[in-house]
PDB file of N, CA and C in Angstrom:
ATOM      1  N   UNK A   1       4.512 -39.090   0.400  1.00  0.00           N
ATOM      2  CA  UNK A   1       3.769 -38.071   1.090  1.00  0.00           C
ATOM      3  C   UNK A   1       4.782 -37.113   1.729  1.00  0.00           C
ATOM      4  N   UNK A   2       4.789 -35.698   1.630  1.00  0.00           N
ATOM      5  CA  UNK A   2       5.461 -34.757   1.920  1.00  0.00           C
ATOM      6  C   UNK A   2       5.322 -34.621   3.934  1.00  0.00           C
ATOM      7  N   UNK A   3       6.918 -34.765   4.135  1.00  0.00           N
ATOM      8  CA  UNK A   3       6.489 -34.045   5.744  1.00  0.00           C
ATOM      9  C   UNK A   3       7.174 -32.607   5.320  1.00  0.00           C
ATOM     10  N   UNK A   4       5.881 -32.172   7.017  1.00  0.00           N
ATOM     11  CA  UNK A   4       6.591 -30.615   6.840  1.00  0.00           C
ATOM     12  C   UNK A   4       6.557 -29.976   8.344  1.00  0.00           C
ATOM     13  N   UNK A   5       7.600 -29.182   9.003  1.00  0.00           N
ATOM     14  CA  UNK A   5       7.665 -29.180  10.516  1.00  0.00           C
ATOM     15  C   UNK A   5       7.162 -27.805  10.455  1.00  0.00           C
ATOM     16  N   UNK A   6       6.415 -27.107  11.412  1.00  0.00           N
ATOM     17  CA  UNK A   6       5.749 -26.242  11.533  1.00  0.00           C
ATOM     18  C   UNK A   6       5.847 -25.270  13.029  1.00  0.00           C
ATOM     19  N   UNK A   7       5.722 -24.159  12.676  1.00  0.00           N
ATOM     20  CA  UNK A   7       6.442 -23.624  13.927  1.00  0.00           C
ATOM     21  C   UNK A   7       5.688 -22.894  14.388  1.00  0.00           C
ATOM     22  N   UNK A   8       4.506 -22.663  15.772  1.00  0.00           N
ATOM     23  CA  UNK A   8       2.900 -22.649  16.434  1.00  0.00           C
ATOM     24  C   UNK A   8       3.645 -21.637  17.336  1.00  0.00           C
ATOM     25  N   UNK A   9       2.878 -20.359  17.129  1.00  0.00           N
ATOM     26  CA  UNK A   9       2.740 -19.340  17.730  1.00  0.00           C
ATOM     27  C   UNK A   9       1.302 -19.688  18.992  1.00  0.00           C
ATOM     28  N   UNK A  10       1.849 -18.870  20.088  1.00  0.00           N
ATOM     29  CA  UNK A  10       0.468 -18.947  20.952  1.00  0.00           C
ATOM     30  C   UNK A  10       0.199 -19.963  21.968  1.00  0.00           C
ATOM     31  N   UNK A  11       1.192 -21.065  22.016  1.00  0.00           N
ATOM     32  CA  UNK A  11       0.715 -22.656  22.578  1.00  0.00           C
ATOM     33  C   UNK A  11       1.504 -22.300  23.735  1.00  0.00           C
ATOM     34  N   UNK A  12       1.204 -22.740  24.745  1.00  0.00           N
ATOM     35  CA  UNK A  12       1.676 -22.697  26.125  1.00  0.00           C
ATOM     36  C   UNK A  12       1.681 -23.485  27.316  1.00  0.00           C
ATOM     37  N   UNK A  13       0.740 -24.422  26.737  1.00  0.00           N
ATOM     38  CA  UNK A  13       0.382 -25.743  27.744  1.00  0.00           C
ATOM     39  C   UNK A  13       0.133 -26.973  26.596  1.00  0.00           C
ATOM     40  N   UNK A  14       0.261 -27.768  27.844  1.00  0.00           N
ATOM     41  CA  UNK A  14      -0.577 -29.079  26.982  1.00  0.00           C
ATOM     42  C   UNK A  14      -1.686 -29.360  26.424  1.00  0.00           C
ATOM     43  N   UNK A  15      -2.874 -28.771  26.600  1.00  0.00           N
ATOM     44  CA  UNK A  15      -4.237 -28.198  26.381  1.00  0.00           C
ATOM     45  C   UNK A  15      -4.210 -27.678  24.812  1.00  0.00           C
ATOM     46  N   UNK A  16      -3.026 -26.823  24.509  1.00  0.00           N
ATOM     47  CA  UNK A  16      -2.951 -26.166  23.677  1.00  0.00           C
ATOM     48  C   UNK A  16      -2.184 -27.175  22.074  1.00  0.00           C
ATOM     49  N   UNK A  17      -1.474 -27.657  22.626  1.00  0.00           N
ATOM     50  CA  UNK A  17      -1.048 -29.123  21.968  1.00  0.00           C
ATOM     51  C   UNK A  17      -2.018 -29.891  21.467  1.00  0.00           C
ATOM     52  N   UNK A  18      -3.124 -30.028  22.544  1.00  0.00           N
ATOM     53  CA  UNK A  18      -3.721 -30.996  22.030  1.00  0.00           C
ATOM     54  C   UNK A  18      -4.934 -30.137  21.396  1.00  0.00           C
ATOM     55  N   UNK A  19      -4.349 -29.533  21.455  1.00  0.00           N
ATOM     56  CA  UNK A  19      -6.152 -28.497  20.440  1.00  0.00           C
ATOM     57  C   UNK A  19      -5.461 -28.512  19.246  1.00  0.00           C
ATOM     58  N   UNK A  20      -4.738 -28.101  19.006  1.00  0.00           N
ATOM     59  CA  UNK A  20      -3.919 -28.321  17.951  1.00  0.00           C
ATOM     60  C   UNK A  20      -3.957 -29.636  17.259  1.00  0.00           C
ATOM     61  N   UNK A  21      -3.436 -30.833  17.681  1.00  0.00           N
ATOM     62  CA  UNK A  21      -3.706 -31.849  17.443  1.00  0.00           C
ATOM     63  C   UNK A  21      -4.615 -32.221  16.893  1.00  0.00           C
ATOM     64  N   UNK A  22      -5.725 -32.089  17.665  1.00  0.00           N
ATOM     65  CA  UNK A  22      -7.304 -32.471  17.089  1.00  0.00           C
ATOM     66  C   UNK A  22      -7.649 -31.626  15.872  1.00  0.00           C
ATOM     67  N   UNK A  23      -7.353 -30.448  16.029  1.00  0.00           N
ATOM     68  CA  UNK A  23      -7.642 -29.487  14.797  1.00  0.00           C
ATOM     69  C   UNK A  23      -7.173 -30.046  13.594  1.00  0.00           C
ATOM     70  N   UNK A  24      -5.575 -30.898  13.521  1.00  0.00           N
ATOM     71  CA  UNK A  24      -5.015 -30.806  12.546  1.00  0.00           C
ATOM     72  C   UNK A  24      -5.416 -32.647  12.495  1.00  0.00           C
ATOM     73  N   UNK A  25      -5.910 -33.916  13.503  1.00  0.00           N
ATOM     74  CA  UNK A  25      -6.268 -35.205  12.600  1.00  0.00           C
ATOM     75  C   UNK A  25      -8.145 -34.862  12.321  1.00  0.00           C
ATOM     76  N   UNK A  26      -8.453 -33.454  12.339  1.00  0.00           N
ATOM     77  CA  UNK A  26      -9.854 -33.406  11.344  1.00  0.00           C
ATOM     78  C   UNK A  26      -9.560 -33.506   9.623  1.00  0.00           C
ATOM     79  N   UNK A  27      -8.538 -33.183   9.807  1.00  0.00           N
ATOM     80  CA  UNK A  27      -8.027 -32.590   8.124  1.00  0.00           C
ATOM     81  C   UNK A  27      -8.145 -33.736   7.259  1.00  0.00           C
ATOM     82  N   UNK A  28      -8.602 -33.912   6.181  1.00  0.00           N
ATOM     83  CA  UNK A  28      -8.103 -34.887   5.503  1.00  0.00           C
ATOM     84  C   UNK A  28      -6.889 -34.789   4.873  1.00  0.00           C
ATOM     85  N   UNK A  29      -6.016 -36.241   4.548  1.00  0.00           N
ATOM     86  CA  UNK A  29      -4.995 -36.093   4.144  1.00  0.00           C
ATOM     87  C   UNK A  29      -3.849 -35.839   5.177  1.00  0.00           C
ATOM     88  N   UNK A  30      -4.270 -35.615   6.306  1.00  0.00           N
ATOM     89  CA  UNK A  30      -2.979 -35.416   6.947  1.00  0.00           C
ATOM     90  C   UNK A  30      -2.894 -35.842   8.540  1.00  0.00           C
ATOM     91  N   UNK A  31      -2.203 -36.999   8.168  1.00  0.00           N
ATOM     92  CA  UNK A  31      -1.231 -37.459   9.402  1.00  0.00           C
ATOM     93  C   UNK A  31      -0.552 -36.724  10.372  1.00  0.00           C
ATOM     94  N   UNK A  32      -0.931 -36.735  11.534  1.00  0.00           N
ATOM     95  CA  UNK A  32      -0.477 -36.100  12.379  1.00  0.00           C
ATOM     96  C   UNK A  32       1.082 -36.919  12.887  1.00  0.00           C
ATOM     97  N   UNK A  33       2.751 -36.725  12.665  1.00  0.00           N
ATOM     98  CA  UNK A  33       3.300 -37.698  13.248  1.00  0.00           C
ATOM     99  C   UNK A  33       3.895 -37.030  14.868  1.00  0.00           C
ATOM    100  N   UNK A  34       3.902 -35.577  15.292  1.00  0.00           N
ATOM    101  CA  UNK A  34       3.668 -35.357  16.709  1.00  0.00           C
ATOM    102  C   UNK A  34       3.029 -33.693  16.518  1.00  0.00           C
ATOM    103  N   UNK A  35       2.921 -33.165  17.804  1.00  0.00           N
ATOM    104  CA  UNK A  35       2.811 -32.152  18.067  1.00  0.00           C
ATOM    105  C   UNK A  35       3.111 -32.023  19.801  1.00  0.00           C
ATOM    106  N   UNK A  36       4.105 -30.989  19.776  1.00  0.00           N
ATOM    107  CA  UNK A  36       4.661 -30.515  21.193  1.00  0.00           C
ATOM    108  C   UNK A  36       4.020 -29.082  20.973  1.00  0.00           C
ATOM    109  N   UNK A  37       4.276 -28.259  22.270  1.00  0.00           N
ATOM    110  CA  UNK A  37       4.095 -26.926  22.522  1.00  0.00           C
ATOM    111  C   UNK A  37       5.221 -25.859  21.443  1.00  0.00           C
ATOM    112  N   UNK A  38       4.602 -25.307  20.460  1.00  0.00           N
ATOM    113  CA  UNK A  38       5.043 -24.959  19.811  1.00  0.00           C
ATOM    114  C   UNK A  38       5.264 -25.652  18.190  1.00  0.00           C
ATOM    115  N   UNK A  39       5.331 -26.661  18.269  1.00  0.00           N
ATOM    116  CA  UNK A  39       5.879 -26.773  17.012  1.00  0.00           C
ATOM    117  C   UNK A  39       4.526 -28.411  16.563  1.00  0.00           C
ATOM    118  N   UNK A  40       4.557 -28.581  15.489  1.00  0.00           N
ATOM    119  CA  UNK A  40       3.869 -29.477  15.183  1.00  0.00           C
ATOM    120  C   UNK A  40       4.509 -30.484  13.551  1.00  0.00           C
ATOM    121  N   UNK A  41       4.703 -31.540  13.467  1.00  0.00           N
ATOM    122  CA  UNK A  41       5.284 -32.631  12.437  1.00  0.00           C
ATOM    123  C   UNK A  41       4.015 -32.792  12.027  1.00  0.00           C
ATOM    124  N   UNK A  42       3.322 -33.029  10.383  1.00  0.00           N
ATOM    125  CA  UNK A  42       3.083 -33.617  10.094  1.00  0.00           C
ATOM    126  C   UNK A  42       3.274 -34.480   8.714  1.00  0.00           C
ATOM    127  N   UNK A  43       2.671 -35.589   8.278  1.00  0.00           N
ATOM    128  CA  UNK A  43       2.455 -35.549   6.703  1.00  0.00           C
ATOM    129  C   UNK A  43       1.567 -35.546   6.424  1.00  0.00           C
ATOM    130  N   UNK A  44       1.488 -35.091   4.826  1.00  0.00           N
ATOM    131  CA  UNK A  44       0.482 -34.626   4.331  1.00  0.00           C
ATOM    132  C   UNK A  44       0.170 -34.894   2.766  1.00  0.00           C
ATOM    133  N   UNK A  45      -0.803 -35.401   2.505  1.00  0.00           N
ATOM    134  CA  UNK A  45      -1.160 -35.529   1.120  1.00  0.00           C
ATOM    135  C   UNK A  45      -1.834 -34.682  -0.054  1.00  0.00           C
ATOM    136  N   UNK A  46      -0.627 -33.806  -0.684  1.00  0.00           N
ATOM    137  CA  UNK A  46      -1.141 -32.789  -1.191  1.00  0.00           C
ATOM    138  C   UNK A  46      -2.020 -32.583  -3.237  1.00  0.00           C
ATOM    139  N   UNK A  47      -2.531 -34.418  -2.674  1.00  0.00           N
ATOM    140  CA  UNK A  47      -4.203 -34.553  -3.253  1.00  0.00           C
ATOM    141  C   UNK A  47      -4.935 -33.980  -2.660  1.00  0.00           C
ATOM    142  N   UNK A  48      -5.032 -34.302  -1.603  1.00  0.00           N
ATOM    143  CA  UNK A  48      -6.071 -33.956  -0.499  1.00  0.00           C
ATOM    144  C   UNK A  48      -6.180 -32.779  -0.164  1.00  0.00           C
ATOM    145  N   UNK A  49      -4.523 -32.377   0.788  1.00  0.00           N
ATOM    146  CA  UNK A  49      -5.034 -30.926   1.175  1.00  0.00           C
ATOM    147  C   UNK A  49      -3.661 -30.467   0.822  1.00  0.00           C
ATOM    148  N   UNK A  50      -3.514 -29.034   1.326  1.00  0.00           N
ATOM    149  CA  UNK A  50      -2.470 -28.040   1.083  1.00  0.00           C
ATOM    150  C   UNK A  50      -1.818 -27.331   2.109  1.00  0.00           C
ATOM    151  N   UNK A  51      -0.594 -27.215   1.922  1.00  0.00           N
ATOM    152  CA  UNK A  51      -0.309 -26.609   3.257  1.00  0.00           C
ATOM    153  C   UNK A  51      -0.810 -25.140   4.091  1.00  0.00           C
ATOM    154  N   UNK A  52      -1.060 -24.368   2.695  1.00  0.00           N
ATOM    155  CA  UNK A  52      -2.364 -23.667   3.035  1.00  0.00           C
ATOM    156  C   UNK A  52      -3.132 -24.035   3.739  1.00  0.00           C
ATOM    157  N   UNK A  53      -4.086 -24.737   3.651  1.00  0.00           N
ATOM    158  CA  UNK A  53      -5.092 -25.561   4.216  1.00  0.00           C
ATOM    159  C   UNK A  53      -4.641 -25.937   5.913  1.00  0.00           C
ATOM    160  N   UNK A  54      -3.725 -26.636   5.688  1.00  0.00           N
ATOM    161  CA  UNK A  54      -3.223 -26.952   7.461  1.00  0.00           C
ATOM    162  C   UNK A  54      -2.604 -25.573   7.966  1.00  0.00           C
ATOM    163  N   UNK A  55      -2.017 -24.691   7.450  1.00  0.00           N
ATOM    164  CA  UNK A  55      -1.975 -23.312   8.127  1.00  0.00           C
ATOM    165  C   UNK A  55      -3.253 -22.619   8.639  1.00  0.00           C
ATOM    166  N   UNK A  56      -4.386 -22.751   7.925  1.00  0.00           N
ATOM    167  CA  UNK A  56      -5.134 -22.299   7.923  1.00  0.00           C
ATOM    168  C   UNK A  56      -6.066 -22.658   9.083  1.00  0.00           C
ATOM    169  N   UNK A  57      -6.441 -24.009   9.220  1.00  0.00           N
ATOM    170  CA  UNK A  57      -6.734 -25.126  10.129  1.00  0.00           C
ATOM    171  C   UNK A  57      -6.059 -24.692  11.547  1.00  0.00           C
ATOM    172  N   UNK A  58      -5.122 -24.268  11.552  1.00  0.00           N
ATOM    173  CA  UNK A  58      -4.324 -23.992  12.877  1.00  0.00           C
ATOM    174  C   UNK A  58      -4.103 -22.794  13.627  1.00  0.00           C
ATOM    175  N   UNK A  59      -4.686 -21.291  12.058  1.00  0.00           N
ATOM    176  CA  UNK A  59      -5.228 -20.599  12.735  1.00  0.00           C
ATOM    177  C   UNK A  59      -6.462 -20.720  13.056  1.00  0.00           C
ATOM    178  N   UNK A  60      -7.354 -21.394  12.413  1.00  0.00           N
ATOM    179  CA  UNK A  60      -8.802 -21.363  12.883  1.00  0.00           C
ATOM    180  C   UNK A  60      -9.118 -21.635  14.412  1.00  0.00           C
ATOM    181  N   UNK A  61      -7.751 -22.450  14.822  1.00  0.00           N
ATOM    182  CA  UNK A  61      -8.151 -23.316  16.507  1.00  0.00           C
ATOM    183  C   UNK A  61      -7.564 -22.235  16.992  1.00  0.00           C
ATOM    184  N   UNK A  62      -6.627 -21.280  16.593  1.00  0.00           N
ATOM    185  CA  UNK A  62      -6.407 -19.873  17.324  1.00  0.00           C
ATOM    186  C   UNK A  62      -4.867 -19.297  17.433  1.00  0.00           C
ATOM    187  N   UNK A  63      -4.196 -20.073  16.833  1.00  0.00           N
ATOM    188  CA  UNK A  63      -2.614 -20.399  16.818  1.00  0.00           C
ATOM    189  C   UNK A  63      -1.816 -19.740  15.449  1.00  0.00           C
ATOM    190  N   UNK A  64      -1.170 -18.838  15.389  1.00  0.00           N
ATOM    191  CA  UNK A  64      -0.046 -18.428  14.232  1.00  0.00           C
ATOM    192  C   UNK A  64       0.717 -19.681  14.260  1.00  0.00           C
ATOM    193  N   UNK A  65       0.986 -19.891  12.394  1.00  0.00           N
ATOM    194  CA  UNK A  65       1.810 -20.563  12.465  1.00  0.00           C
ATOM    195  C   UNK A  65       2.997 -19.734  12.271  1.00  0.00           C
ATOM    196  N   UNK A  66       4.157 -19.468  12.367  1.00  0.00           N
ATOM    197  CA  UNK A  66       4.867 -18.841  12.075  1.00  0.00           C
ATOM    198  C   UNK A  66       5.850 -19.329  11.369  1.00  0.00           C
ATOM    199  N   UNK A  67       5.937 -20.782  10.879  1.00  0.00           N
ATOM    200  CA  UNK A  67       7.139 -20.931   9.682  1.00  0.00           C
ATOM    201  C   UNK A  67       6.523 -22.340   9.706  1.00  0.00           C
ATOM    202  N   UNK A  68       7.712 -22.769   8.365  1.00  0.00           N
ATOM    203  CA  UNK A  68       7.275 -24.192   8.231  1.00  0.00           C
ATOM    204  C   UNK A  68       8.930 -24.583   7.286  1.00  0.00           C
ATOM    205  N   UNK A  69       8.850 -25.760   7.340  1.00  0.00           N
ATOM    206  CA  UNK A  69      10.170 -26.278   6.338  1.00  0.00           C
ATOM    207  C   UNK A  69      10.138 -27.885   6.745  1.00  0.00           C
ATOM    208  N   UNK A  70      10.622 -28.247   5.585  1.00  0.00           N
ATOM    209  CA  UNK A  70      11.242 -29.890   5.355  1.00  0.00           C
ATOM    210  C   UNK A  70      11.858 -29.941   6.832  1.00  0.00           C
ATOM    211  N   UNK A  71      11.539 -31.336   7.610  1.00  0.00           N
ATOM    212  CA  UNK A  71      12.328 -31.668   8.367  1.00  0.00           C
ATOM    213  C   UNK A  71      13.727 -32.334   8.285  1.00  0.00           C
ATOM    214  N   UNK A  72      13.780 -32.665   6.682  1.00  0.00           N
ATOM    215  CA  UNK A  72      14.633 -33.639   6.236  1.00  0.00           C
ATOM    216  C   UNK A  72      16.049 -32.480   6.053  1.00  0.00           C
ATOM    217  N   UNK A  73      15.766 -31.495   5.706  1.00  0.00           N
ATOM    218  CA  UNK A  73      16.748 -30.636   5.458  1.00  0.00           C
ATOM    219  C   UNK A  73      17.180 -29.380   6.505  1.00  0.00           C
TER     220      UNK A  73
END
């Protein structure tokens, strides 16, 4: 399963973390492994969904994502 670190425009509190959060363990396919202010880890099973899909998901709760990349690299 692919991780991918993600970089959250807009978040400013903890409130905002956790909206995030919740937004992104509705998703199927994808494991949430953290989310801080700003930035969010997850994995993701791209049977299921797409990273499209979790970008998308994260603007819907109200948040730019503004980048994303392998954490591994």
């Amino acid at each position: 399963m692919p991780t991918v670190a993600l970089a959250i425009g807009g978040m400013s509190c903890a409130p905002c973390a956790r909206a995030v959060r919740d937004t992104l363990g509705k998703l199927p396919g994808v494991p949430v492994q953290s989310v801080t202010i700003g930035a969010a880890t997850v994995d993701y099973d791209p049977a299921t969904t797409s990273l499209e899909r979790i970008s998308a998901g994260i603007k819907d709760a109200g948040y730019p994502v503004l980048g994303h990349h392998d954490p591994a690299s």
